[in-house]
PDB file of N, CA and C in Angstrom:
ATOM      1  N   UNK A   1     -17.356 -46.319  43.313  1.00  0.00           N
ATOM      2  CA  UNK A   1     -17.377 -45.506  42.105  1.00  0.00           C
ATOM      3  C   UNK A   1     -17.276 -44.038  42.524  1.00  0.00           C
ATOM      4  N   UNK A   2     -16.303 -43.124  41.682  1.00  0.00           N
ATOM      5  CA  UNK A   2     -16.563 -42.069  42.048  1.00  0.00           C
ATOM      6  C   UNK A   2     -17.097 -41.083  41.590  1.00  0.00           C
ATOM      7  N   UNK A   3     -17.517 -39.899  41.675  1.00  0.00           N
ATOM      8  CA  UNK A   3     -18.157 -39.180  41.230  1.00  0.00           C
ATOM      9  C   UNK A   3     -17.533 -38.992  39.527  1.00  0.00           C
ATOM     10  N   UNK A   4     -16.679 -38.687  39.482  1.00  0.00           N
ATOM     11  CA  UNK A   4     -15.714 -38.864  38.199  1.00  0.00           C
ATOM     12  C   UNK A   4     -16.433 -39.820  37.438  1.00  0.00           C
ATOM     13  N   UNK A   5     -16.535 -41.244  37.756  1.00  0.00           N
ATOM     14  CA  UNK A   5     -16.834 -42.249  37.059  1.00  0.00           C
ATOM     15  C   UNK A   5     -18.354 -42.710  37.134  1.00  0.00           C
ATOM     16  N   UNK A   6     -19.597 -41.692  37.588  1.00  0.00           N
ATOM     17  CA  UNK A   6     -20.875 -42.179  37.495  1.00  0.00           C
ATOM     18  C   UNK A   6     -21.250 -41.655  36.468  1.00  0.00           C
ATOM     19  N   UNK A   7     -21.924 -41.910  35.564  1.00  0.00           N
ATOM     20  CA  UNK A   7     -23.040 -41.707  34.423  1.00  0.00           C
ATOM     21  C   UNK A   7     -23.481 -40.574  35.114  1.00  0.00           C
ATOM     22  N   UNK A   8     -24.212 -39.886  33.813  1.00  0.00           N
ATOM     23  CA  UNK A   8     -25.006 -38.808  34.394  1.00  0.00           C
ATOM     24  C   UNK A   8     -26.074 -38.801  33.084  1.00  0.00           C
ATOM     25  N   UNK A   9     -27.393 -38.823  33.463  1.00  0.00           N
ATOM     26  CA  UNK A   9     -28.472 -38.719  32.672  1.00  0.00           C
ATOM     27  C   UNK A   9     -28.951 -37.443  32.199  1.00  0.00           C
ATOM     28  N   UNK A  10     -29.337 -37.514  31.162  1.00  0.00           N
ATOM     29  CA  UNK A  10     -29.874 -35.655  30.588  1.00  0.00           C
ATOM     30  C   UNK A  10     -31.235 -36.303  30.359  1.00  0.00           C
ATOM     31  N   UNK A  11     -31.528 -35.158  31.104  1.00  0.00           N
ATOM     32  CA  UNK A  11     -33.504 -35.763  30.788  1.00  0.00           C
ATOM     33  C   UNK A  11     -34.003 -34.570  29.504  1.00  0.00           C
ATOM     34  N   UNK A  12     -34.380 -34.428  28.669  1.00  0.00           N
ATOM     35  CA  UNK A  12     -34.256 -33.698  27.865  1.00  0.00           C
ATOM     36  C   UNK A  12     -36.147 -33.641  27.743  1.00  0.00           C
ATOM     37  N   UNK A  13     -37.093 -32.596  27.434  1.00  0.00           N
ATOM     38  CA  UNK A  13     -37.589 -31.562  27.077  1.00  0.00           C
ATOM     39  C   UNK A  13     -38.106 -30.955  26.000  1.00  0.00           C
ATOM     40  N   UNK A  14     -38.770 -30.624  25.362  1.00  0.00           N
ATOM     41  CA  UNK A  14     -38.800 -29.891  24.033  1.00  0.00           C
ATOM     42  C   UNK A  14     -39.734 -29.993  23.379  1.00  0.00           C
ATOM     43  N   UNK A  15     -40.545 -28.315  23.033  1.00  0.00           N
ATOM     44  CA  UNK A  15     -41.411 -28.498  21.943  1.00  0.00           C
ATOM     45  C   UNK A  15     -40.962 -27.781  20.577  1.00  0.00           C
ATOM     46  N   UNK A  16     -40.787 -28.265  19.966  1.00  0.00           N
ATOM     47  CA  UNK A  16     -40.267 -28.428  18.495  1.00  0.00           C
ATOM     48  C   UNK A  16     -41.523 -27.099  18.090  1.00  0.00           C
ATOM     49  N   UNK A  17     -41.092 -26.101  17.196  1.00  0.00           N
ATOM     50  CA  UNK A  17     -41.594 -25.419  16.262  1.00  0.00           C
ATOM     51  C   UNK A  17     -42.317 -26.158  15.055  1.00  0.00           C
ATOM     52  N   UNK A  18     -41.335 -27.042  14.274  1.00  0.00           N
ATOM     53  CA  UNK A  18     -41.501 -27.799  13.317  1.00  0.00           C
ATOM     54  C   UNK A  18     -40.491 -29.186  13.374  1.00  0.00           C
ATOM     55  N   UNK A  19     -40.950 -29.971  13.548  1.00  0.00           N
ATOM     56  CA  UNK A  19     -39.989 -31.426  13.445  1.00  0.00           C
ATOM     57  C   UNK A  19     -39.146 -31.643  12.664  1.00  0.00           C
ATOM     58  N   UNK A  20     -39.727 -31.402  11.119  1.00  0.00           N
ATOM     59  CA  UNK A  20     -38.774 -31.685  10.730  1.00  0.00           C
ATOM     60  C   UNK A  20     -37.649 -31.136  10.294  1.00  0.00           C
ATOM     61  N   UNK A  21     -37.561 -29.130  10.570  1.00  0.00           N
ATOM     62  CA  UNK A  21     -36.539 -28.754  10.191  1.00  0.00           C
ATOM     63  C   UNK A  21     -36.053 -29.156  11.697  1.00  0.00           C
ATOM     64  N   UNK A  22     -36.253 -29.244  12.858  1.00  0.00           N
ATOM     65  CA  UNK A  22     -35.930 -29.372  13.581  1.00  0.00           C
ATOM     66  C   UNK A  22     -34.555 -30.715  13.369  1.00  0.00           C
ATOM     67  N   UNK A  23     -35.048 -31.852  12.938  1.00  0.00           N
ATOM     68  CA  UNK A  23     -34.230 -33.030  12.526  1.00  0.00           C
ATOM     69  C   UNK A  23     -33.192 -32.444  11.544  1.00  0.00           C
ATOM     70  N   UNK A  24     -33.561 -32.034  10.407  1.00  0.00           N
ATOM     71  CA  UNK A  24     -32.947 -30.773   9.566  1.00  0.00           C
ATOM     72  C   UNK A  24     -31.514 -30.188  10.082  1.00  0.00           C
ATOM     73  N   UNK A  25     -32.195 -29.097  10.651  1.00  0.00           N
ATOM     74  CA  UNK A  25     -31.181 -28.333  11.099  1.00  0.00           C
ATOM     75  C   UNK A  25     -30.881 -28.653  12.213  1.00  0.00           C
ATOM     76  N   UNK A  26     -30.972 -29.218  12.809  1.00  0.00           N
ATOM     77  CA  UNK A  26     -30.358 -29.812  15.112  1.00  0.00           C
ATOM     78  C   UNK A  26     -29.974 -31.211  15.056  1.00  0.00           C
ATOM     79  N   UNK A  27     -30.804 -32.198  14.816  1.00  0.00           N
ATOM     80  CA  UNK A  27     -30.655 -33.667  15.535  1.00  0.00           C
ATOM     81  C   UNK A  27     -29.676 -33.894  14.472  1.00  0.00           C
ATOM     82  N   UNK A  28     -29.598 -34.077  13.077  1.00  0.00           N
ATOM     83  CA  UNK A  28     -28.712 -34.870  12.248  1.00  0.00           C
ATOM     84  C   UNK A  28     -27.022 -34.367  12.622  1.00  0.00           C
ATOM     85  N   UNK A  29     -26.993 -33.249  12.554  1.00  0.00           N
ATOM     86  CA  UNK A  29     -25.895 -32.601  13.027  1.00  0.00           C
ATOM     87  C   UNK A  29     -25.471 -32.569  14.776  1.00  0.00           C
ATOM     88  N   UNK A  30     -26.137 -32.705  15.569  1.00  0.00           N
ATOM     89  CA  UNK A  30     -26.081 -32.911  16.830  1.00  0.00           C
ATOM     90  C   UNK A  30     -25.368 -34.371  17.247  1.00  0.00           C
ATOM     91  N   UNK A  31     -26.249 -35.535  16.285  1.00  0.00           N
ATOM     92  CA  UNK A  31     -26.256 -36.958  17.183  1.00  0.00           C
ATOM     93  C   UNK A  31     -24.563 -37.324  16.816  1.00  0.00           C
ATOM     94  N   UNK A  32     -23.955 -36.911  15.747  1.00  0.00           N
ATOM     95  CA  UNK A  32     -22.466 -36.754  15.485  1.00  0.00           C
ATOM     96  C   UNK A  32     -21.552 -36.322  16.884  1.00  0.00           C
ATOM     97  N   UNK A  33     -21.922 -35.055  17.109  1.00  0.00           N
ATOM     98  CA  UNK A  33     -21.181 -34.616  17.838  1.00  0.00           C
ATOM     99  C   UNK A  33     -21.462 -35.404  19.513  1.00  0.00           C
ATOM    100  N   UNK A  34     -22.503 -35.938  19.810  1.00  0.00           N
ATOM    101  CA  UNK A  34     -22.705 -36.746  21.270  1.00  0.00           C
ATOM    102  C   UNK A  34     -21.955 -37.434  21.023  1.00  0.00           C
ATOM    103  N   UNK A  35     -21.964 -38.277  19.848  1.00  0.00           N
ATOM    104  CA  UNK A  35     -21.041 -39.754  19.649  1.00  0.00           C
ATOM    105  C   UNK A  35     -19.298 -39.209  19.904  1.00  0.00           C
ATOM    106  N   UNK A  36     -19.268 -38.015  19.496  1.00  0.00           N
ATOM    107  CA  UNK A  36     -18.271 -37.774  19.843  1.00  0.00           C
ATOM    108  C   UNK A  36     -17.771 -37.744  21.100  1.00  0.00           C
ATOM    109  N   UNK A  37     -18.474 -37.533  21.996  1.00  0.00           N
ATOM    110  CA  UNK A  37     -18.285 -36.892  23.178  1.00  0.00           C
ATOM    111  C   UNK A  37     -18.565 -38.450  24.074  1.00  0.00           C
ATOM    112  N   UNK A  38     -18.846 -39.240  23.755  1.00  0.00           N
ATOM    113  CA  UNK A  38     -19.235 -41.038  24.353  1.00  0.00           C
ATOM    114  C   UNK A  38     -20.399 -40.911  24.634  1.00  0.00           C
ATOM    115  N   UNK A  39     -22.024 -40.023  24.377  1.00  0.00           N
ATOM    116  CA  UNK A  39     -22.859 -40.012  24.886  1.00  0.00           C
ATOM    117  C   UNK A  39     -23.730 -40.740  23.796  1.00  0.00           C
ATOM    118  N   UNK A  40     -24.652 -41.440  24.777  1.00  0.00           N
ATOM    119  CA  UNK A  40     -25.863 -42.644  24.340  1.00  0.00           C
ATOM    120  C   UNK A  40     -27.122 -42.013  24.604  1.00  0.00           C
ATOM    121  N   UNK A  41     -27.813 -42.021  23.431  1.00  0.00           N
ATOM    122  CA  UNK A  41     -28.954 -41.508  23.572  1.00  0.00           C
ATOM    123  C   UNK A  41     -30.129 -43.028  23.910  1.00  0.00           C
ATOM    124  N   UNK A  42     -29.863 -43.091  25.160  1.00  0.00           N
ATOM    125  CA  UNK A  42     -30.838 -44.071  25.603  1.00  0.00           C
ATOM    126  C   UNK A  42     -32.336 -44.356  25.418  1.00  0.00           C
ATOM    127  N   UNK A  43     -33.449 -43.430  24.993  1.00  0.00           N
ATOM    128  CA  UNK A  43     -34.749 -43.161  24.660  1.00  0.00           C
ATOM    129  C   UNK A  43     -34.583 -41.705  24.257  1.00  0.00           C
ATOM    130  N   UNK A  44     -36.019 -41.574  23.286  1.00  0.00           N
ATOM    131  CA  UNK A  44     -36.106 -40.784  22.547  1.00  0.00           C
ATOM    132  C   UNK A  44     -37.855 -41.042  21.755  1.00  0.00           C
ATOM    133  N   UNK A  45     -38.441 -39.653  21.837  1.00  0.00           N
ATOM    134  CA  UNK A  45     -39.930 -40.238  21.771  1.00  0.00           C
ATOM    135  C   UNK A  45     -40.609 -38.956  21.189  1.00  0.00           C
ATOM    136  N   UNK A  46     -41.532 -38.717  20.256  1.00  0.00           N
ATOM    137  CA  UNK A  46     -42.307 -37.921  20.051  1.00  0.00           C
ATOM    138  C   UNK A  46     -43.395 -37.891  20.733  1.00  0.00           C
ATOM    139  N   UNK A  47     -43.690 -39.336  21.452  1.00  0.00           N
ATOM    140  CA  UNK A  47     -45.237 -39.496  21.939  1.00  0.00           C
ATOM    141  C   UNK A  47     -44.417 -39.729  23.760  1.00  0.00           C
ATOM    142  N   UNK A  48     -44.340 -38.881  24.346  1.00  0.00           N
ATOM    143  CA  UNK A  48     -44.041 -39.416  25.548  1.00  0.00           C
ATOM    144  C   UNK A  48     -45.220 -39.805  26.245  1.00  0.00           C
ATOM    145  N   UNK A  49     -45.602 -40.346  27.337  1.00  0.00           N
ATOM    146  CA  UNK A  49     -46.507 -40.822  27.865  1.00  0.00           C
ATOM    147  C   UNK A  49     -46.661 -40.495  29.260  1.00  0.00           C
ATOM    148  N   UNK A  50     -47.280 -38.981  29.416  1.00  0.00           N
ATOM    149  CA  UNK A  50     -47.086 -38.318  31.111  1.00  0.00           C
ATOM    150  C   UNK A  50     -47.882 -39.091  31.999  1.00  0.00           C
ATOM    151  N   UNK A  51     -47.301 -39.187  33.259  1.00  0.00           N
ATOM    152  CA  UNK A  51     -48.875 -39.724  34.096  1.00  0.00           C
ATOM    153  C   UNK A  51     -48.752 -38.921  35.169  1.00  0.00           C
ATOM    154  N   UNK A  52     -48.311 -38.406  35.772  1.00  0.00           N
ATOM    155  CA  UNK A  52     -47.871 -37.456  36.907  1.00  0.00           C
ATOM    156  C   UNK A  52     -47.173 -36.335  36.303  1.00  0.00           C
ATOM    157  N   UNK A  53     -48.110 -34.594  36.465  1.00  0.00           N
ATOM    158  CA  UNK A  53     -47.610 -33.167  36.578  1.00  0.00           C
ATOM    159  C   UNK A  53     -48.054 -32.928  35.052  1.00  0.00           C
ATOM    160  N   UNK A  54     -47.165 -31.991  34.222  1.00  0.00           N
ATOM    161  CA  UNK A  54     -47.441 -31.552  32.662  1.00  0.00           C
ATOM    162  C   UNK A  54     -46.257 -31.798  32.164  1.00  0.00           C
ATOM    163  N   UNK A  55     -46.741 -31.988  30.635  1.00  0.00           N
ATOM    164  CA  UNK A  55     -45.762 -31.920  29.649  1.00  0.00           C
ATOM    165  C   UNK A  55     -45.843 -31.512  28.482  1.00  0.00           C
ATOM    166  N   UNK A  56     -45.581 -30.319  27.869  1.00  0.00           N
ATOM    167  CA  UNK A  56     -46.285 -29.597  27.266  1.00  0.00           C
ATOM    168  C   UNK A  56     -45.277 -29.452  25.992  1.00  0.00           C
ATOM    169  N   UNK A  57     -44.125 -30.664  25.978  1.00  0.00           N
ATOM    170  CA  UNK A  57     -43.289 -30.431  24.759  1.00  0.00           C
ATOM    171  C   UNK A  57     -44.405 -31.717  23.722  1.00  0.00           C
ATOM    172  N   UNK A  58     -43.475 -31.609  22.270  1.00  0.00           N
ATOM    173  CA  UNK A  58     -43.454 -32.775  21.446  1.00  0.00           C
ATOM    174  C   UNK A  58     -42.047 -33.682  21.131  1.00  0.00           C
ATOM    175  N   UNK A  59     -41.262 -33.317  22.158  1.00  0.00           N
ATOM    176  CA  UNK A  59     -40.138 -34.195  22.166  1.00  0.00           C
ATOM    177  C   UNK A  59     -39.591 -34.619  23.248  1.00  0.00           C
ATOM    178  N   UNK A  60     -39.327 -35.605  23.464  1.00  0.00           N
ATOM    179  CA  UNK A  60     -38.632 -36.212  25.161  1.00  0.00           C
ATOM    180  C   UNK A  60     -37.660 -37.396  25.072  1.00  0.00           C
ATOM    181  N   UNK A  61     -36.678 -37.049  25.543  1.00  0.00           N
ATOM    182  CA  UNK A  61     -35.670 -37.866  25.146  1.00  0.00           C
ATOM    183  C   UNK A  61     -34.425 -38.166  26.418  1.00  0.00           C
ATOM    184  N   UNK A  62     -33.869 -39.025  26.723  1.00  0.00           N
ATOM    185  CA  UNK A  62     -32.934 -39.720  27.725  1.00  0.00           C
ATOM    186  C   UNK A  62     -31.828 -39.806  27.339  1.00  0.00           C
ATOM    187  N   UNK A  63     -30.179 -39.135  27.686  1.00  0.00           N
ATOM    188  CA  UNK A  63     -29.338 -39.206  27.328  1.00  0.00           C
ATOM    189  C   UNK A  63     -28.342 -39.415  28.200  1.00  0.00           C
ATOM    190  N   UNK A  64     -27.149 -40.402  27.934  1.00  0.00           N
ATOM    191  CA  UNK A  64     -26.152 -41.020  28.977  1.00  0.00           C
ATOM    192  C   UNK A  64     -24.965 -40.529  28.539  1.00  0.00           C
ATOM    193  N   UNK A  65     -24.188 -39.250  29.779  1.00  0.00           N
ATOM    194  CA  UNK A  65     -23.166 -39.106  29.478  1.00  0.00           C
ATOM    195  C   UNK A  65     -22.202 -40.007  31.079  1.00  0.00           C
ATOM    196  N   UNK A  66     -20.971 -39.870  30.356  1.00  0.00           N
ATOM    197  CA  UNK A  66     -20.046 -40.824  30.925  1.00  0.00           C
ATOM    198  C   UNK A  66     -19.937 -40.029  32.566  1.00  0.00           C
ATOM    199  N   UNK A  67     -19.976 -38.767  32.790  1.00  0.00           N
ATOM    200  CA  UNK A  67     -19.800 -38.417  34.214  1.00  0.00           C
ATOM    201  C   UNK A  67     -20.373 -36.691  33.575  1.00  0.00           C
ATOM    202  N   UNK A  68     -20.540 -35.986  35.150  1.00  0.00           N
ATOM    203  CA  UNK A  68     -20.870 -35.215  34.937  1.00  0.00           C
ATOM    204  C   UNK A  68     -19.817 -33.821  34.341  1.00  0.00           C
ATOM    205  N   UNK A  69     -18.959 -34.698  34.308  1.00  0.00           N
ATOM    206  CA  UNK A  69     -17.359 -33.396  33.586  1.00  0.00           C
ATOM    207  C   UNK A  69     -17.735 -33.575  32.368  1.00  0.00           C
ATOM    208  N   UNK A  70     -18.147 -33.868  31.708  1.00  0.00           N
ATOM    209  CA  UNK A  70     -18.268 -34.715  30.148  1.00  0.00           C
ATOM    210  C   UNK A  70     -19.684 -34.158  30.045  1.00  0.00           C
ATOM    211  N   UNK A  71     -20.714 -34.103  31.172  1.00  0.00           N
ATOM    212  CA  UNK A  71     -21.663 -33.248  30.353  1.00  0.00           C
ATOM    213  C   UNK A  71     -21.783 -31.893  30.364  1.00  0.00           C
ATOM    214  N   UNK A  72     -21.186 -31.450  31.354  1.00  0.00           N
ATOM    215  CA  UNK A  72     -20.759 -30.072  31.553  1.00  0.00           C
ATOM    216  C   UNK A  72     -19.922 -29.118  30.410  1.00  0.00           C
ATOM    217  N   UNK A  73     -18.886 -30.240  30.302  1.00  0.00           N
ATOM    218  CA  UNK A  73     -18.154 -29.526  28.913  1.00  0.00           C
ATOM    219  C   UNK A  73     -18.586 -29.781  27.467  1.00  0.00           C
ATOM    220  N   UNK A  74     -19.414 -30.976  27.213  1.00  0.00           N
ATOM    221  CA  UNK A  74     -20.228 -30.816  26.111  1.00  0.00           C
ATOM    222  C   UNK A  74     -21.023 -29.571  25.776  1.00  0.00           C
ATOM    223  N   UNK A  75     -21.734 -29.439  27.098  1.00  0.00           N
ATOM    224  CA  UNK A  75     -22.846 -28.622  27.129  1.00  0.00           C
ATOM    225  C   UNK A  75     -22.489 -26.914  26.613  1.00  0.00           C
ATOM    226  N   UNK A  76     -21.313 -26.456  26.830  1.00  0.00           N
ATOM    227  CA  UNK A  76     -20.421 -25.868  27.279  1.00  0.00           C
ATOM    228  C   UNK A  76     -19.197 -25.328  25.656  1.00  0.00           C
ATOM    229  N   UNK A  77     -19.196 -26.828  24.869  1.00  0.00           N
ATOM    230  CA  UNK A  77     -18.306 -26.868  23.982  1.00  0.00           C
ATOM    231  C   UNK A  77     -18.276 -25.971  22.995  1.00  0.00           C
ATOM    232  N   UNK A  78     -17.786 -25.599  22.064  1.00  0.00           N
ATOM    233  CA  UNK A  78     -17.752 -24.750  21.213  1.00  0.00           C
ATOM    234  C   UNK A  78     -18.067 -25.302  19.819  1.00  0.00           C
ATOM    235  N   UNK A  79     -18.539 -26.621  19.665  1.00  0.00           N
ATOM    236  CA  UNK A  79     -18.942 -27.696  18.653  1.00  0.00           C
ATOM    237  C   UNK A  79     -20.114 -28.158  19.036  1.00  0.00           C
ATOM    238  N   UNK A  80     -20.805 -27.350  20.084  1.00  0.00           N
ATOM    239  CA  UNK A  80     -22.372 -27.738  20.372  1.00  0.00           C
ATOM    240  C   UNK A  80     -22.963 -26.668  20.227  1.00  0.00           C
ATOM    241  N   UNK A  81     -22.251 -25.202  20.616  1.00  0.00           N
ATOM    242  CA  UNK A  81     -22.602 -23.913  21.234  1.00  0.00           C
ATOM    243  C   UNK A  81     -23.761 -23.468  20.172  1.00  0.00           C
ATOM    244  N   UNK A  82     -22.979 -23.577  18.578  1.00  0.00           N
ATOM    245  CA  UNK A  82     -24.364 -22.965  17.822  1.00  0.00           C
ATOM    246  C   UNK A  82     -25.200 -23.632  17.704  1.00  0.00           C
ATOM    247  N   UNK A  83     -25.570 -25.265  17.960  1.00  0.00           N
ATOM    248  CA  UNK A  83     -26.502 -25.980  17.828  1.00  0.00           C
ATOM    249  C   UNK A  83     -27.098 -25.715  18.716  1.00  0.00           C
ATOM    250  N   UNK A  84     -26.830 -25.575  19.733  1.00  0.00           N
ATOM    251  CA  UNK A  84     -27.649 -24.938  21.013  1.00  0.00           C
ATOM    252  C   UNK A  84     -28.054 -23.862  21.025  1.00  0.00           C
ATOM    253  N   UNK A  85     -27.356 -22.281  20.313  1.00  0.00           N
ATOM    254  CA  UNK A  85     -28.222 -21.348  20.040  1.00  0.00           C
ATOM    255  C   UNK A  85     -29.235 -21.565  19.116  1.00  0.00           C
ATOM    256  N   UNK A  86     -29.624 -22.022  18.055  1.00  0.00           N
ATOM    257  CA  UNK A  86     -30.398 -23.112  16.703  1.00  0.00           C
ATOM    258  C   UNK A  86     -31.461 -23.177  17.476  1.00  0.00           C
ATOM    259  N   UNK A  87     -31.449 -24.724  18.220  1.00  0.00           N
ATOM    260  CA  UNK A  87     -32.188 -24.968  19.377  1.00  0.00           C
ATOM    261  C   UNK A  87     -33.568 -24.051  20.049  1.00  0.00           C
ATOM    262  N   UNK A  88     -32.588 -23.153  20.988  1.00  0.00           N
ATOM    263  CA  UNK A  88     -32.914 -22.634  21.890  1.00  0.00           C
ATOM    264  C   UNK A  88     -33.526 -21.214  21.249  1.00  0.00           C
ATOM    265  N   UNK A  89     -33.156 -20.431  20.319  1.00  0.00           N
ATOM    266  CA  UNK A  89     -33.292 -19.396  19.593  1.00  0.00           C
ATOM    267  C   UNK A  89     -34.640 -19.438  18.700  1.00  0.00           C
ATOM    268  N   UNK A  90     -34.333 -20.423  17.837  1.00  0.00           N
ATOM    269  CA  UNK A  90     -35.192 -20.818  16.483  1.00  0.00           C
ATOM    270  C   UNK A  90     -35.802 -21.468  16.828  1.00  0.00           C
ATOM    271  N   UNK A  91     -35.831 -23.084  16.833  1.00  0.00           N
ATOM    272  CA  UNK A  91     -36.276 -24.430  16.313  1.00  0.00           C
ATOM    273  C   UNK A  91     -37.037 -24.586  17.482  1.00  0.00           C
ATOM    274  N   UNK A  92     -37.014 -24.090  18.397  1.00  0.00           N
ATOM    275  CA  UNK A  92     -38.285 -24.776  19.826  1.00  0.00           C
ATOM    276  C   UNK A  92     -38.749 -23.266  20.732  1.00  0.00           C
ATOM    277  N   UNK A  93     -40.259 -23.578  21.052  1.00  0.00           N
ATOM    278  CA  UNK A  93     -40.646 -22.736  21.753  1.00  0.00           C
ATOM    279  C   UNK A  93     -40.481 -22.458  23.136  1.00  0.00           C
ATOM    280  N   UNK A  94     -40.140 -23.992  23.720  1.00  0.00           N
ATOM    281  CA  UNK A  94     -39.619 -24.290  25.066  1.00  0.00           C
ATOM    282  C   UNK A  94     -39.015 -25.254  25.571  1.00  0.00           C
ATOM    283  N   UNK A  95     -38.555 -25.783  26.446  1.00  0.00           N
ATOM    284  CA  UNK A  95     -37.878 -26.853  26.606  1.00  0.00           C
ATOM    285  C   UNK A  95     -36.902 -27.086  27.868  1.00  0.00           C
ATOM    286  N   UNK A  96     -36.125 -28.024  28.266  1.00  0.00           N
ATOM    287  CA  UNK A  96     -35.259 -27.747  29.504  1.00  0.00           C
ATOM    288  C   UNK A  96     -34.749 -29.344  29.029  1.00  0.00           C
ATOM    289  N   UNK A  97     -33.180 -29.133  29.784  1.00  0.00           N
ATOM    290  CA  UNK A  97     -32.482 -30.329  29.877  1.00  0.00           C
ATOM    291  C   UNK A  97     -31.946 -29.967  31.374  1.00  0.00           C
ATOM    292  N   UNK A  98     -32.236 -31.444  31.964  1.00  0.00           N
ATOM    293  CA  UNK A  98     -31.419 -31.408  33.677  1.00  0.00           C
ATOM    294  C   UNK A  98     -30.567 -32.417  33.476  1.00  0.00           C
ATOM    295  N   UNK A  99     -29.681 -32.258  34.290  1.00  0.00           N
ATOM    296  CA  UNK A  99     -28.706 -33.612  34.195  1.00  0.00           C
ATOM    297  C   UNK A  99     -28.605 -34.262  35.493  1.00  0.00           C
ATOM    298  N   UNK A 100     -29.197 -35.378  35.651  1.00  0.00           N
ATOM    299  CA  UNK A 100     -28.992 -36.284  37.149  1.00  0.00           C
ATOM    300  C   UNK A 100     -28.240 -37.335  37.156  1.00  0.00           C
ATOM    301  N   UNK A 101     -26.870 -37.239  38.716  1.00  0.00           N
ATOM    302  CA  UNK A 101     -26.531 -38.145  38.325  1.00  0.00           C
ATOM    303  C   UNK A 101     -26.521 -39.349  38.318  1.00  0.00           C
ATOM    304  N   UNK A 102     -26.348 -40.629  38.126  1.00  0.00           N
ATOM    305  CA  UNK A 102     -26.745 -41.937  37.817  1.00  0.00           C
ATOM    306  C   UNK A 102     -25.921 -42.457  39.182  1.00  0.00           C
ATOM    307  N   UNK A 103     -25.710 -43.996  39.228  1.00  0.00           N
ATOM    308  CA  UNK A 103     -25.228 -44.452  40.499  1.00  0.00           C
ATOM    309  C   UNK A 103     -24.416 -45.919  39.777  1.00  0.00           C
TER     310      UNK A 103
END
């Protein structure tokens, strides 16, 4: 397999201001555009369950993109860009997405 063709996981992060504008204004409009892009939101949790280090969001969530070109240019796109300023600006106080890749 080559790098081209491994999955790449987004470990996703996030404490939400308010949930539900959060769902509101980000996730309903967001989960469209992943599907667009071939990405699977594999888990997804308000209650994550830490046992090792901190976690100091109210949202945690697992996402499968097809390789790491595909999450790069999602990330990147111009059909994510203001959902991601939304996001990152407004709707959450903190948060981080890494992307690792899969095998």
């Amino acid at each position: 397999m080559t790098d081209a063709t491994k999955p790449v996981y987004g470990l996703v992060q996030l404490n939400m201001k308010n949930p539900q504008e959060f769902m509101e204004r980000y996730a309903q409009h967001v989960f469209p555009i992943l599907d667009a892009w071939g990405v699977e939101m594999i888990a997804g949790s308000t209650t994550p369950a830490t046992k090792e280090g901190s976690f100091s969001g109210n949202w945690a969530a697992v996402l499968r993109f097809p390789s790491m070109e595909v999450a790069e240019a999602w990330y990147y796109s111009a059909d994510y860009e203001p959902f991601k300023n939304l996001r990152i600006n407004e709707l959450t106080d903190s948060g981080s997405l890494v992307f690792v890749e899969g095998r």
